[in-house]
Every structure is written in C-alpha cells, then in structure tokens.
Protein backbone atom coordinates (compact mmCIF):
# COMPACT_ATOMS: atom_id res chain seq x y z
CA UNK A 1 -30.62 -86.25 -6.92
CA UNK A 2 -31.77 -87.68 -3.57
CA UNK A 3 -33.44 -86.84 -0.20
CA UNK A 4 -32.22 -86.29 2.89
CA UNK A 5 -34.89 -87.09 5.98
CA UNK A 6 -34.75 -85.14 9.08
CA UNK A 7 -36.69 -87.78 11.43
CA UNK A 8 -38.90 -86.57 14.63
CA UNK A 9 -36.66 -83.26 15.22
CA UNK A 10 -38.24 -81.47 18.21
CA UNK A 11 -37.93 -78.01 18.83
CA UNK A 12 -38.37 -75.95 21.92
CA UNK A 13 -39.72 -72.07 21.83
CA UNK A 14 -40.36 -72.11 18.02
CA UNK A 15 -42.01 -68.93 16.61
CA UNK A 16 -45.42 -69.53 16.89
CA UNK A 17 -46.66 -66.47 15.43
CA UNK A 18 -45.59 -65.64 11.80
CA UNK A 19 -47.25 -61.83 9.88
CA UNK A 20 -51.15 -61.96 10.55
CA UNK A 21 -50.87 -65.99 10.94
CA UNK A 22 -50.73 -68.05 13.85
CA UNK A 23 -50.16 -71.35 15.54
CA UNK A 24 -47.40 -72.52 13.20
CA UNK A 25 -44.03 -71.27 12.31
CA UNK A 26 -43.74 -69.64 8.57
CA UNK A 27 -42.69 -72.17 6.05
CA UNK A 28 -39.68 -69.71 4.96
CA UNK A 29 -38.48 -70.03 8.44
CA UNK A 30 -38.10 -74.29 6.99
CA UNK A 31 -37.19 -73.39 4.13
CA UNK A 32 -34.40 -70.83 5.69
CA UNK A 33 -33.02 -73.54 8.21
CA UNK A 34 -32.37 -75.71 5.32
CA UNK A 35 -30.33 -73.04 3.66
CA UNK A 36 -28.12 -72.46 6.30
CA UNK A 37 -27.12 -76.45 6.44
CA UNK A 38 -26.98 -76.19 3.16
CA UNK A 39 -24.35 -73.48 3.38
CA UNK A 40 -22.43 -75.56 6.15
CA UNK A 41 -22.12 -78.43 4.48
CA UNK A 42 -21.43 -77.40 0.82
CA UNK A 43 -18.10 -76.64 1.27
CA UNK A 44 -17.23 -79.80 3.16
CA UNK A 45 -18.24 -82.39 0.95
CA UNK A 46 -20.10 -80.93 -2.05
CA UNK A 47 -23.91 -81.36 -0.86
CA UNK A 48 -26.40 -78.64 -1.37
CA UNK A 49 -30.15 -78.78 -0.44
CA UNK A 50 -32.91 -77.18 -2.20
CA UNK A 51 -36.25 -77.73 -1.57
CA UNK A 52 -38.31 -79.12 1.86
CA UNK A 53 -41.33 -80.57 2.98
CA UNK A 54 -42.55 -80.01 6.38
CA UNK A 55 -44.50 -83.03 8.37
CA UNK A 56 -45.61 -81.82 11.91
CA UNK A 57 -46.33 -84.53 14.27
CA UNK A 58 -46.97 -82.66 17.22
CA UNK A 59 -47.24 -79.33 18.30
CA UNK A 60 -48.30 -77.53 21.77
CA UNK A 61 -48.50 -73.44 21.80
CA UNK A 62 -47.22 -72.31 24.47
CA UNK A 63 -50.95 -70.25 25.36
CA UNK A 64 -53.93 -70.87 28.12
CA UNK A 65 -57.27 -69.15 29.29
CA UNK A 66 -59.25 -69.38 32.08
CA UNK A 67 -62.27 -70.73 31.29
CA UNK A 68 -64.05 -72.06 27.96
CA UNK A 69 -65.36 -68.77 27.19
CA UNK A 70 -61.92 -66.52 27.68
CA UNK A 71 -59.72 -65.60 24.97
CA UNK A 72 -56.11 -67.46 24.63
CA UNK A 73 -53.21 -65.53 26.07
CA UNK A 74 -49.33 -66.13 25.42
CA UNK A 75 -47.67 -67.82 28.25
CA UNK A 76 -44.85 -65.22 28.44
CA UNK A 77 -41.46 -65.22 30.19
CA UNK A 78 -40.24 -62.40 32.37
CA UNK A 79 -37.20 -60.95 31.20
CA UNK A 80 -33.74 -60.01 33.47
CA UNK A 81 -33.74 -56.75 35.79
CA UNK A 82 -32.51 -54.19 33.37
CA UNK A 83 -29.39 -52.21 33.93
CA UNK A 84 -30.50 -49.73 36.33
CA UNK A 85 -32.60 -52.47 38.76
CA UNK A 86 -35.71 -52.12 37.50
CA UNK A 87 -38.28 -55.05 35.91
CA UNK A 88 -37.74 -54.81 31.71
CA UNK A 89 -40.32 -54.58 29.98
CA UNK A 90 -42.28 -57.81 28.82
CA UNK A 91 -42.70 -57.73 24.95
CA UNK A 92 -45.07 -60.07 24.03
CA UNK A 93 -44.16 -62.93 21.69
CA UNK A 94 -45.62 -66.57 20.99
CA UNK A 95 -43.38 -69.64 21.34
CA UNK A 96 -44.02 -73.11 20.88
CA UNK A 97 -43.14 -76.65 21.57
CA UNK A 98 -43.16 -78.70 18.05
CA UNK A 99 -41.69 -82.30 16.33
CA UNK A 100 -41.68 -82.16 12.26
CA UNK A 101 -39.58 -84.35 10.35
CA UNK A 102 -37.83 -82.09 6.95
CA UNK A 103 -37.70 -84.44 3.76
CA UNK A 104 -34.88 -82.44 2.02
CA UNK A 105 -34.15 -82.31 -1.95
CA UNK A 106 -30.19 -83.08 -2.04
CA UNK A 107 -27.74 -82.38 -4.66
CA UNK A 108 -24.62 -83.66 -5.17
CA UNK A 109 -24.77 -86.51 -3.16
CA UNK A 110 -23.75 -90.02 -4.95
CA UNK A 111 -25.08 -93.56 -3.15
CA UNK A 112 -22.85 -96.27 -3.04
CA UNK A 113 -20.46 -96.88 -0.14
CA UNK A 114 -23.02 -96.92 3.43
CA UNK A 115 -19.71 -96.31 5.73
CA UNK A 116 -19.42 -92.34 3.87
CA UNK A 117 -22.90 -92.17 3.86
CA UNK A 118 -23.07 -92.47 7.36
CA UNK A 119 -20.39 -90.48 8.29
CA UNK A 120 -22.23 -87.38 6.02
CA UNK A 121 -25.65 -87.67 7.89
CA UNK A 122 -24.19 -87.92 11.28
CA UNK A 123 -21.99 -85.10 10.23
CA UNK A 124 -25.37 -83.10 8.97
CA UNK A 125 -26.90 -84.40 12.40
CA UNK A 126 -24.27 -82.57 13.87
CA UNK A 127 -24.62 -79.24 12.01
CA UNK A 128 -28.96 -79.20 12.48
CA UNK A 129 -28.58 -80.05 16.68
CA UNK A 130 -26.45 -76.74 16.22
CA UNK A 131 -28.69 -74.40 14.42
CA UNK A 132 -31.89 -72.62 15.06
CA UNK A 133 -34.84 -73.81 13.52
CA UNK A 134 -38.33 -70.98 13.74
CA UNK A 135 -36.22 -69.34 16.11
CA UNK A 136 -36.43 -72.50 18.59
CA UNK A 137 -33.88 -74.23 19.96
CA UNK A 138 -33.48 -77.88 18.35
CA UNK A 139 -33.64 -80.28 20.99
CA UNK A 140 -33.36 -83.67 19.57
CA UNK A 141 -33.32 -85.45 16.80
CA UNK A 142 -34.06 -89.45 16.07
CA UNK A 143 -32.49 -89.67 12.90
CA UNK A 144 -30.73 -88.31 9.58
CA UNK A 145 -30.49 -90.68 6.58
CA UNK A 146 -30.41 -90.35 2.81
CA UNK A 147 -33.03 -91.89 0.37
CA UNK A 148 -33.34 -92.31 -3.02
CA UNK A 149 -35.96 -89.49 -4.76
CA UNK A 150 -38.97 -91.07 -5.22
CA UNK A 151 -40.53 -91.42 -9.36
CA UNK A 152 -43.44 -93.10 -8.90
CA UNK A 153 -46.31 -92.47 -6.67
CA UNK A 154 -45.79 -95.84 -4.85
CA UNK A 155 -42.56 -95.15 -3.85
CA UNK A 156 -43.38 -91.72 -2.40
CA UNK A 157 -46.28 -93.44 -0.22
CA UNK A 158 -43.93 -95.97 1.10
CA UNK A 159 -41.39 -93.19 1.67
CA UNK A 160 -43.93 -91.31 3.50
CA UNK A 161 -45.16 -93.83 5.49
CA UNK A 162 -42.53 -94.79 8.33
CA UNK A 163 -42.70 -91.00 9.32
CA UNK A 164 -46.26 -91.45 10.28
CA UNK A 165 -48.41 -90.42 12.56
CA UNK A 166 -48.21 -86.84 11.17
CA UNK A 167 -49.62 -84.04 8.30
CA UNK A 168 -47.81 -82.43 5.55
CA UNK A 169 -47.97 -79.00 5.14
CA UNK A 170 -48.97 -78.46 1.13
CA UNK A 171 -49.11 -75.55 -0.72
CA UNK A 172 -52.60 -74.41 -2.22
CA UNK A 173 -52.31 -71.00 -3.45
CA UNK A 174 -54.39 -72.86 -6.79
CA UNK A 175 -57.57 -72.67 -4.16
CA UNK A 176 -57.23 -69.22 -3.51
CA UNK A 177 -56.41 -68.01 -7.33
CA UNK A 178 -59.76 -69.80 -8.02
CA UNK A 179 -61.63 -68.06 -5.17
CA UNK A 180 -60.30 -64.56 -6.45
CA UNK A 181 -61.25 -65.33 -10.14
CA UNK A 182 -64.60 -66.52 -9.18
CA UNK A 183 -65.29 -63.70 -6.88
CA UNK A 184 -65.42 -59.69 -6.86
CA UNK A 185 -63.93 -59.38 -3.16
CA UNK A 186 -60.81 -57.69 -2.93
CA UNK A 187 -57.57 -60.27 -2.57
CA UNK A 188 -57.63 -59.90 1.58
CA UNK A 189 -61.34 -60.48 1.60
CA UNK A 190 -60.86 -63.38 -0.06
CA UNK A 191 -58.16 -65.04 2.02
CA UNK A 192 -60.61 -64.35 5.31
CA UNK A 193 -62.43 -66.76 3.53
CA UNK A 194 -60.09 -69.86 4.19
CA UNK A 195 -59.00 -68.53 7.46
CA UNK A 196 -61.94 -66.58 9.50
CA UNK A 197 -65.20 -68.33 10.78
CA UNK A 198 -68.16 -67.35 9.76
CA UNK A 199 -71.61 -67.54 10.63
CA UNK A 200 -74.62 -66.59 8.96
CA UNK A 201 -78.05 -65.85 10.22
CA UNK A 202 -81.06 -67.50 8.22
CA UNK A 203 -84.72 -66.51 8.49
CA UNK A 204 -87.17 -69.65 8.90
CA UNK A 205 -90.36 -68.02 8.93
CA UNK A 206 -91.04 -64.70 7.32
CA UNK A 207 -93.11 -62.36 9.07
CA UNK A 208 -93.80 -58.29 9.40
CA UNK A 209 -93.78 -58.42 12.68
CA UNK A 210 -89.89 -58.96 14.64
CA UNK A 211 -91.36 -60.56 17.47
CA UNK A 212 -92.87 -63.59 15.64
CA UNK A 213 -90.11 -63.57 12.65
CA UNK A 214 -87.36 -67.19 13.83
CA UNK A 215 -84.57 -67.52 12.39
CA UNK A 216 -80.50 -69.70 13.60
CA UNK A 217 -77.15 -69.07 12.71
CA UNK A 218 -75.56 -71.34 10.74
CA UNK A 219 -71.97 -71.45 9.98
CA UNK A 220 -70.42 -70.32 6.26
CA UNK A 221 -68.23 -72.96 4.99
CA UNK A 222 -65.06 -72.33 3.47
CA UNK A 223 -64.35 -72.37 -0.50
CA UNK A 224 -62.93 -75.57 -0.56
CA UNK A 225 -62.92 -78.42 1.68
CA UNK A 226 -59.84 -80.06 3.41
CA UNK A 227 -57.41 -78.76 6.63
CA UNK A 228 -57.16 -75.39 5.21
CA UNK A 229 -55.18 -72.70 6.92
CA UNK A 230 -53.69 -69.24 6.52
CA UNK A 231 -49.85 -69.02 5.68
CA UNK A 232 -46.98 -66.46 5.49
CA UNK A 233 -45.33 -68.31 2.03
CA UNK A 234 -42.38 -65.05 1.41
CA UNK A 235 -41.92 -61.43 0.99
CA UNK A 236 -42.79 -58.94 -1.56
CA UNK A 237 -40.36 -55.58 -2.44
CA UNK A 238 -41.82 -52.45 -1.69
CA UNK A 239 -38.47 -49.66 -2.46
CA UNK A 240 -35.83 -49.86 -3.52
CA UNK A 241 -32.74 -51.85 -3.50
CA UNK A 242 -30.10 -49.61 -1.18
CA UNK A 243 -26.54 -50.07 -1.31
CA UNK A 244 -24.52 -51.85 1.55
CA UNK A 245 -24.15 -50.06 4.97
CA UNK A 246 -26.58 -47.41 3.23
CA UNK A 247 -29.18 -48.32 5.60
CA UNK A 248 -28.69 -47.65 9.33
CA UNK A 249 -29.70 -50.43 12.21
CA UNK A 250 -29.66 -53.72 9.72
CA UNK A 251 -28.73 -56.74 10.60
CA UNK A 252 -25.89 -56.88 7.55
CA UNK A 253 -23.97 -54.44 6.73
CA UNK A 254 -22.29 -56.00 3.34
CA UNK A 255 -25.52 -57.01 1.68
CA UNK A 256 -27.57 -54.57 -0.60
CA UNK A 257 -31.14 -54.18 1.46
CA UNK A 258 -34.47 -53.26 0.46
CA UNK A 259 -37.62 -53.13 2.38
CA UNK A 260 -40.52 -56.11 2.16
CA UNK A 261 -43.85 -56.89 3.48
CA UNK A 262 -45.40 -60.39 4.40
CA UNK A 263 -47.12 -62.43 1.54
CA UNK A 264 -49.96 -64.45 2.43
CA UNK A 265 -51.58 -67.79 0.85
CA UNK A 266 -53.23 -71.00 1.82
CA UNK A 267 -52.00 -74.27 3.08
CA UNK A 268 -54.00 -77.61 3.72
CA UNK A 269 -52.34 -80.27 6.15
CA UNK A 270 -52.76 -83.52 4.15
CA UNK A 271 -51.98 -86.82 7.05
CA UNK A 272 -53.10 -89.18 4.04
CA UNK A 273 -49.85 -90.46 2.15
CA UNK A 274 -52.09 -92.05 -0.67
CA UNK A 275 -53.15 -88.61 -1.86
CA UNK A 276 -49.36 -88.00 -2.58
CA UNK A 277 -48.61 -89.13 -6.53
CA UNK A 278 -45.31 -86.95 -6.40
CA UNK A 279 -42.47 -85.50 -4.40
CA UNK A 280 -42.80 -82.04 -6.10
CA UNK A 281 -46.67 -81.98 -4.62
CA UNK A 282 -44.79 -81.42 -1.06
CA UNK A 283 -41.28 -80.11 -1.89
CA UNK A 284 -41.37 -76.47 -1.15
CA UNK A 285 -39.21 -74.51 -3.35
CA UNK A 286 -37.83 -70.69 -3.58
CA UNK A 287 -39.59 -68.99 -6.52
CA UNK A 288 -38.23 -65.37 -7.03
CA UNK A 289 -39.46 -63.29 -9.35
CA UNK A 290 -39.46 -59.90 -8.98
CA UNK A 291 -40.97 -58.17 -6.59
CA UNK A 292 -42.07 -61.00 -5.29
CA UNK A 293 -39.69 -63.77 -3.30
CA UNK A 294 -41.81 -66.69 -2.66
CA UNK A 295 -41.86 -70.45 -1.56
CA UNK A 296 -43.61 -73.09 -3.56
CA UNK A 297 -44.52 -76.11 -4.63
CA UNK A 298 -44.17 -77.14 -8.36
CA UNK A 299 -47.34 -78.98 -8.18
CA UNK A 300 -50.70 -79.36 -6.28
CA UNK A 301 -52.12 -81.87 -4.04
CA UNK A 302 -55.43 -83.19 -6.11
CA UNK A 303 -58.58 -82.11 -4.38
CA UNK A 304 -59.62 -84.10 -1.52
CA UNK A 305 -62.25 -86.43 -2.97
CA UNK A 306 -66.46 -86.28 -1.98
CA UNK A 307 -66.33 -90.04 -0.66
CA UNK A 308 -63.36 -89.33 1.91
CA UNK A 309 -64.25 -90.47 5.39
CA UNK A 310 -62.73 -86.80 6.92
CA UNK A 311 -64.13 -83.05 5.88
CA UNK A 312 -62.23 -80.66 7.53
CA UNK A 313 -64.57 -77.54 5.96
CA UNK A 314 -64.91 -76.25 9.11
C-alpha cells in the first residue's frame, strides 16, 4: 500500500456551502472526487484509492459587505435570459476559490521501475484536470507523485512537510461524543457549542437597584480548544430503500434509492505536522453502517497540548 499526493490543486467555484455548514466544501465531496479517479483508473492499470486527507492552503469565498458592521452576502452570478426573453431567476448559491493538496491511500500499486510510475501519475494528472472536484472546476495542478505509506511518526512529518504552508482537516467527532456524555443538552445543542459564538453577561457588583448594578459580556469558550469547526462528515437513511426507476426525477435510474439527511460533526484544522504520529490520524475513510454512511478517520489527532504557543478557543 502507498500514497498518492495531489500537490497545490486549485479549484475555481467550489461549493462553499455544504447542509447547515459553511466556508468549506463537505469532506464527502473529497472523499467522492477520489472515488470517481478511483473508478477511472481501476480498470486501466489495477489502482484503486481509498481513503484522503484534505490540506487547504488557501481559500477565498466568493462573499463581501459593505461596511464592518454589515452581514456577508454571496457574490452571485446572473444567469442567461430564459426562453421566453425574460431575466431567470437568480438562485442563490456560495462558490469559492480554493488550493488543497489530497494525500490519497493507493492500492495496488507496486514501486520499482520510475519510467511506469511516471507514466501512471501523469496519466492520473490527466484524469483529476478532467473531473469536478466540490462542484468547482479544477484549474491546475503542480504535481501528482506516489510515496511510500508512512509507519512511523517521523516519516509522516517529513511527508507532510514539503506540502507546507497549509492545515489538515482532522476528524474529531471524539470531542463532541465527550461533550454529549458530559452534558444534558440535546445532540444539536451540543454541536452549537463548537460552532456558534457565545457571549455571556457577568454581574460585577450586586445591587437591588438596576441603575447602580455593572456588569460586561464576556465571551463562552468552546469545549475544547484548537481550530474547531462545524462539518457535514455523510448521510443518514431515513425510508426506505426503493427499487430502480421506482422513484421519479433522480439522478439514476438503475440504482436502488432511498432518501438521507445531512450528518453533522466536528473538525479541527491542525497546520502543525509534529502533532501527526500516524497516517490513519488524517486519512478519511468511508464507514457505513447502517443507517448511517459516514466518513472517518481510524484514529484521533492527540489533544492540542496547554504549553502550545497558538489557542484557537475562540
């Protein structure tokens, strides 16, 4: 087993919205590019790809206000005169401009001669500049080689380390399973916790009468410090399956099809390769089990440490 790097691909009107989340494309929509290569290049010379990690070096939402004090609006595009002459309707939708590089499990793929090797990643190069990727169009991409799968921590630092500048998206559904056995919110209560900001007020001097009582706001800190964010991580079943074609106005007719709704975790962006001891801590993987289809990561990123020189609890 090796990995296949996807250096500095950039990506032009990416999804930037994804279920409740925003800012940041859905890490199934990663996960689901790297299926359909895989699918392209199975049957050409016996490769198939598995899991993906996901390290963003920049991003720009396509999104502006007026002042400092003004909400963020999409930038939107105006669509083509519809049939009869008339302006079409805008639907709004966010986009955004974004480089990641994809560190891809491989199967099937034997070292050994650098002349095949190079003819299979420039063939891969070929396939990606072709696809979609979060809906955005892939624009360009530096460079597509194979590497060895890392077994020690030091060689997945030094792996890591020529893609940088840049922060890996890890999973951390463990901080939210502690937050809901800890607490008696319900489960969406709980994941506001990680994603909203919070304020609350505190009384300095206790009095009976409002006009003399003083008191600030002060800002709640999340359950856990680090880069924590919201994420869309897969889909949950809510009927049942229906045959093919049995459903009117899907996309495939020949597939069975049953109806799903968004599942929702946490992330943490991690730019640190030292706090990576494994591959698995950043290799997203399918995990289905039903009802629920998911993506993964076999194992979690250690908890940032008290004596780091960053706290992102805000």
């Amino acid at each position: 087993m090796s990995l296949f790097i996807i250096k500095n691909m950039h990506i032009e009107g990416a999804n930037a919205i994804a279920g409740f989340t925003y800012g940041f494309p859905a890490i199934t929509q990663f996960l689901g590019f790297v299926h359909a290569l895989s699918r392209k290049i199975e049957p050409q010379h016996g490769i198939s790809f598995d899991g993906c990690a996901v390290m963003c070096h920049q991003h720009q939402v396509h999104a502006y206000r007026g002042s400092d004090w003004d909400d963020y609006g999409f930038a939107l595009t105006r669509n083509p005169l519809a049939k009869d002459g008339k302006t079409a309707p805008i639907v709004e939708e966010g986009k955004m401009n974004l480089c990641v590089s994809l560190m891809i499990e491989c199967k099937g793929f034997s070292s050994g001669n650098s002349e095949q090797e190079q003819l299979i990643s420039d063939a891969i190069k070929t396939l990606a500049l072709g696809q979609r990727c979060a809906g955005g169009r892939i624009t360009h991409i530096e460079a597509c080689q194979f590497k060895a799968m890392p077994n020690e921590a030091s060689d997945c630092r030094k792996l890591l380390r020529p893609l940088l500048p840049g922060f890996i998206l890890c999973d951390r559904s463990d901080y939210l399973q502690q937050h809901n056995e800890s607490n008696d919110q319900n489960m969406i209560m709980n994941w506001l916790d990680f994603s909203a900001l919070r304020y609350r007020y505190e009384t300095l001097t206790e009095s009976n009468s409002p006009d003399v009582e003083q008191g600030q706001w002060e800002r709640v800190n999340k359950p856990q410090s680090g880069y924590l964010v919201p994420l869309m991580i897969g889909y949950k079943q809510i009927s049942d399956v229906f045959a093919a074609g049995e459903v009117a106005n899907v996309r495939d007719n020949t597939t069975p099809f049953a109806f799903t709704e968004a599942v929702y975790s946490v992330g943490e962006w991690i730019g640190s390769p030292s706090r990576v001891e494994s591959i698995n801590q950043i290799l997203w993987r399918y995990q289905y089990s039903s009802p629920y289809y998911l993506c993964r990561a076999q194992q979690s990123i250690h908890s940032i440490e008290s004596n780091e020189d960053f706290d992102f609890s805000y």
